[in-house]
Protein backbone atom coordinates (compact mmCIF):
# COMPACT_ATOMS: atom_id res chain seq x y z
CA UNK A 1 25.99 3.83 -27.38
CA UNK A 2 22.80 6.30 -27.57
CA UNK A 3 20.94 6.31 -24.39
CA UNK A 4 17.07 6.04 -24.63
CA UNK A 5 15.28 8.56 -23.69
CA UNK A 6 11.36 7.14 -22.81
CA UNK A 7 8.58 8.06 -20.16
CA UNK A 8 5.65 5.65 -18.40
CA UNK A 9 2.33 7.08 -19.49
CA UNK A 10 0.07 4.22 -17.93
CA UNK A 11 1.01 1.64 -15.72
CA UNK A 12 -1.00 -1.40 -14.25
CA UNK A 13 -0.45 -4.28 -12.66
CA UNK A 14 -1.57 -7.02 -10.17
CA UNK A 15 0.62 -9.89 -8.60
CA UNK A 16 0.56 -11.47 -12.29
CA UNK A 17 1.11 -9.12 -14.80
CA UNK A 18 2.15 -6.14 -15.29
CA UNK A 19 0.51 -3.67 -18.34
CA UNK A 20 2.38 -0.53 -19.43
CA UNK A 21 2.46 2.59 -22.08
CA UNK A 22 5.64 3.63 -23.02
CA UNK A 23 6.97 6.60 -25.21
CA UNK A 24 10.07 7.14 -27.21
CA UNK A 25 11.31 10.63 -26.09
CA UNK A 26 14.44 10.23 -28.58
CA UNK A 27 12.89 9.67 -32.11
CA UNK A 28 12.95 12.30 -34.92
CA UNK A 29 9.50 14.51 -35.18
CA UNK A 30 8.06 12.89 -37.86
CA UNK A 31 8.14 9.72 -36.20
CA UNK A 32 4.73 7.41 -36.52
CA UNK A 33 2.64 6.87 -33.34
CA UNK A 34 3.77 3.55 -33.34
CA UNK A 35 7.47 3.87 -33.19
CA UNK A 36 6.87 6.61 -30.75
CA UNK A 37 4.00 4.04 -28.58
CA UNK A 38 3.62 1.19 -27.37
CA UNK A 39 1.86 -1.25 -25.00
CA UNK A 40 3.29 -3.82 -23.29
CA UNK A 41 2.43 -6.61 -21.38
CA UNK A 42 4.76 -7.99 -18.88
CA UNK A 43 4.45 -11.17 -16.74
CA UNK A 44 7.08 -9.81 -13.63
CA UNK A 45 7.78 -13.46 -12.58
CA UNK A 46 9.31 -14.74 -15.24
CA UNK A 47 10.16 -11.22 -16.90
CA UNK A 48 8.38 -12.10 -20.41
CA UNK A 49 6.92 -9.65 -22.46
CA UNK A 50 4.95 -9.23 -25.82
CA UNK A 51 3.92 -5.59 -26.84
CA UNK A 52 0.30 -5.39 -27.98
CA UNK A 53 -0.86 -4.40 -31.61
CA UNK A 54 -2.38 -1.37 -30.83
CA UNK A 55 -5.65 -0.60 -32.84
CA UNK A 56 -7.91 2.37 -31.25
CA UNK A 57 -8.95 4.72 -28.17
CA UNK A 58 -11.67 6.34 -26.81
CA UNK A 59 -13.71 6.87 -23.98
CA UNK A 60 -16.74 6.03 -22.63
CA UNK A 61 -19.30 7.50 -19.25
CA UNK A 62 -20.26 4.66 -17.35
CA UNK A 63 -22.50 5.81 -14.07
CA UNK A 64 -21.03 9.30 -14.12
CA UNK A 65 -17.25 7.74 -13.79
CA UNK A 66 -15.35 8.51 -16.91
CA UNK A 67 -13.91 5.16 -18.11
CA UNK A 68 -11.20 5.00 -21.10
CA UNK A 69 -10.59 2.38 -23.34
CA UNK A 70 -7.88 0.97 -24.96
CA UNK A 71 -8.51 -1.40 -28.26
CA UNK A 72 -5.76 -4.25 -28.94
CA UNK A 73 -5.09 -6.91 -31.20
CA UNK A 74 -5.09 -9.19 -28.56
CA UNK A 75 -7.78 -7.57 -26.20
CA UNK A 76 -9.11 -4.28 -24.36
CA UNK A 77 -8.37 -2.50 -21.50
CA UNK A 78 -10.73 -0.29 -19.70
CA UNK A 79 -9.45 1.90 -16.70
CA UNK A 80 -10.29 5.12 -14.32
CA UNK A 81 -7.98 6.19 -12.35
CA UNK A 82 -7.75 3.43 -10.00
CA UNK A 83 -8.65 0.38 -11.85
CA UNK A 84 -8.62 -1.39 -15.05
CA UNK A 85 -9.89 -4.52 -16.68
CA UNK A 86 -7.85 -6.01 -19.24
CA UNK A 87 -9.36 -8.84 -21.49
CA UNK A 88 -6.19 -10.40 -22.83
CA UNK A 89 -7.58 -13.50 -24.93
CA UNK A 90 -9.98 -15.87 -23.55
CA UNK A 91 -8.66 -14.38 -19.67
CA UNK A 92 -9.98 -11.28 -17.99
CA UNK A 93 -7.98 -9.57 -15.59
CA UNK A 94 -8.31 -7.30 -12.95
CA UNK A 95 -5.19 -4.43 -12.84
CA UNK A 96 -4.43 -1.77 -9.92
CA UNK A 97 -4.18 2.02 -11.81
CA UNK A 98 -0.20 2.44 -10.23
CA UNK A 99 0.38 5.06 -13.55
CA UNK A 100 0.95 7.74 -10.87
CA UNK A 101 3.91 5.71 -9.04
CA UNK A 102 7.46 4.56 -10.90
CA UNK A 103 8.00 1.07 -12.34
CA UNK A 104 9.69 -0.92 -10.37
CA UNK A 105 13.51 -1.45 -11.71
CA UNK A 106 12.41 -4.52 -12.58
CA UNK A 107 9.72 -3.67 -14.86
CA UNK A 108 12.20 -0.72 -16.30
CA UNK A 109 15.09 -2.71 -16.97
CA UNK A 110 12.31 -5.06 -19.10
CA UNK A 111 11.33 -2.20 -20.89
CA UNK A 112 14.99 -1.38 -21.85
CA UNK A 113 15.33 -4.92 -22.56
CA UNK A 114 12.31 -4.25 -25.54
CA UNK A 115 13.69 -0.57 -26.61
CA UNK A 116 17.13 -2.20 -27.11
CA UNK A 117 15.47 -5.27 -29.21
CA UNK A 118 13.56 -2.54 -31.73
């Protein structure tokens, strides 16, 4: 069996959920952005996932603090580098920026869990 080869680009979370980037680091080169990306969102408790239809980027100055944004089928996300809003549906939630620290093993093996599935 081929291992996968993937990195974290973004990670945030709160006690609830857990929101993370992911690339493929074993694809061929002429791979589409969205076999190489994706979003997923991950409730840690009960280790459920669904990745997010990803539809556009951009940024966006909001009282001198550089905010980015991230468009989804299902919502947006807007972060800095310590904190991001995601509006997932009819909910909004409040995330901690941890895309500088590891996943937790739990959080990896559900990402394996998803690579392994697609």
């Amino acid at each position: 069996m081929t291992s996968i080869k993937y990195s974290f680009l973004y990670c945030f979370q709160n006690e609830y959920m857990t929101l993370v980037e992911i690339k493929r680091k074993d694809l061929p080169e002429d791979s589409t952005p969205e076999q190489v990306y994706s979003w997923l969102v991950i409730n840690p408790q009960t280790v459920e996932y669904k990745k997010l239809g990803f539809k556009s980027m951009g940024t966006e100055m909001v009282n001198g603090n550089l905010i980015n944004i991230r468009v989804f089928n299902e919502g947006e996300l807007r972060f800095d580098g310590l904190f991001a809003k995601f509006v997932y549906g009819p909910n909004s939630h409040l995330l901690e920026n941890k895309s500088s620290a590891e996943p937790s093993k739990n959080i990896a093996d559900i990402v394996i869990t998803y690579l392994n599935q697609i």
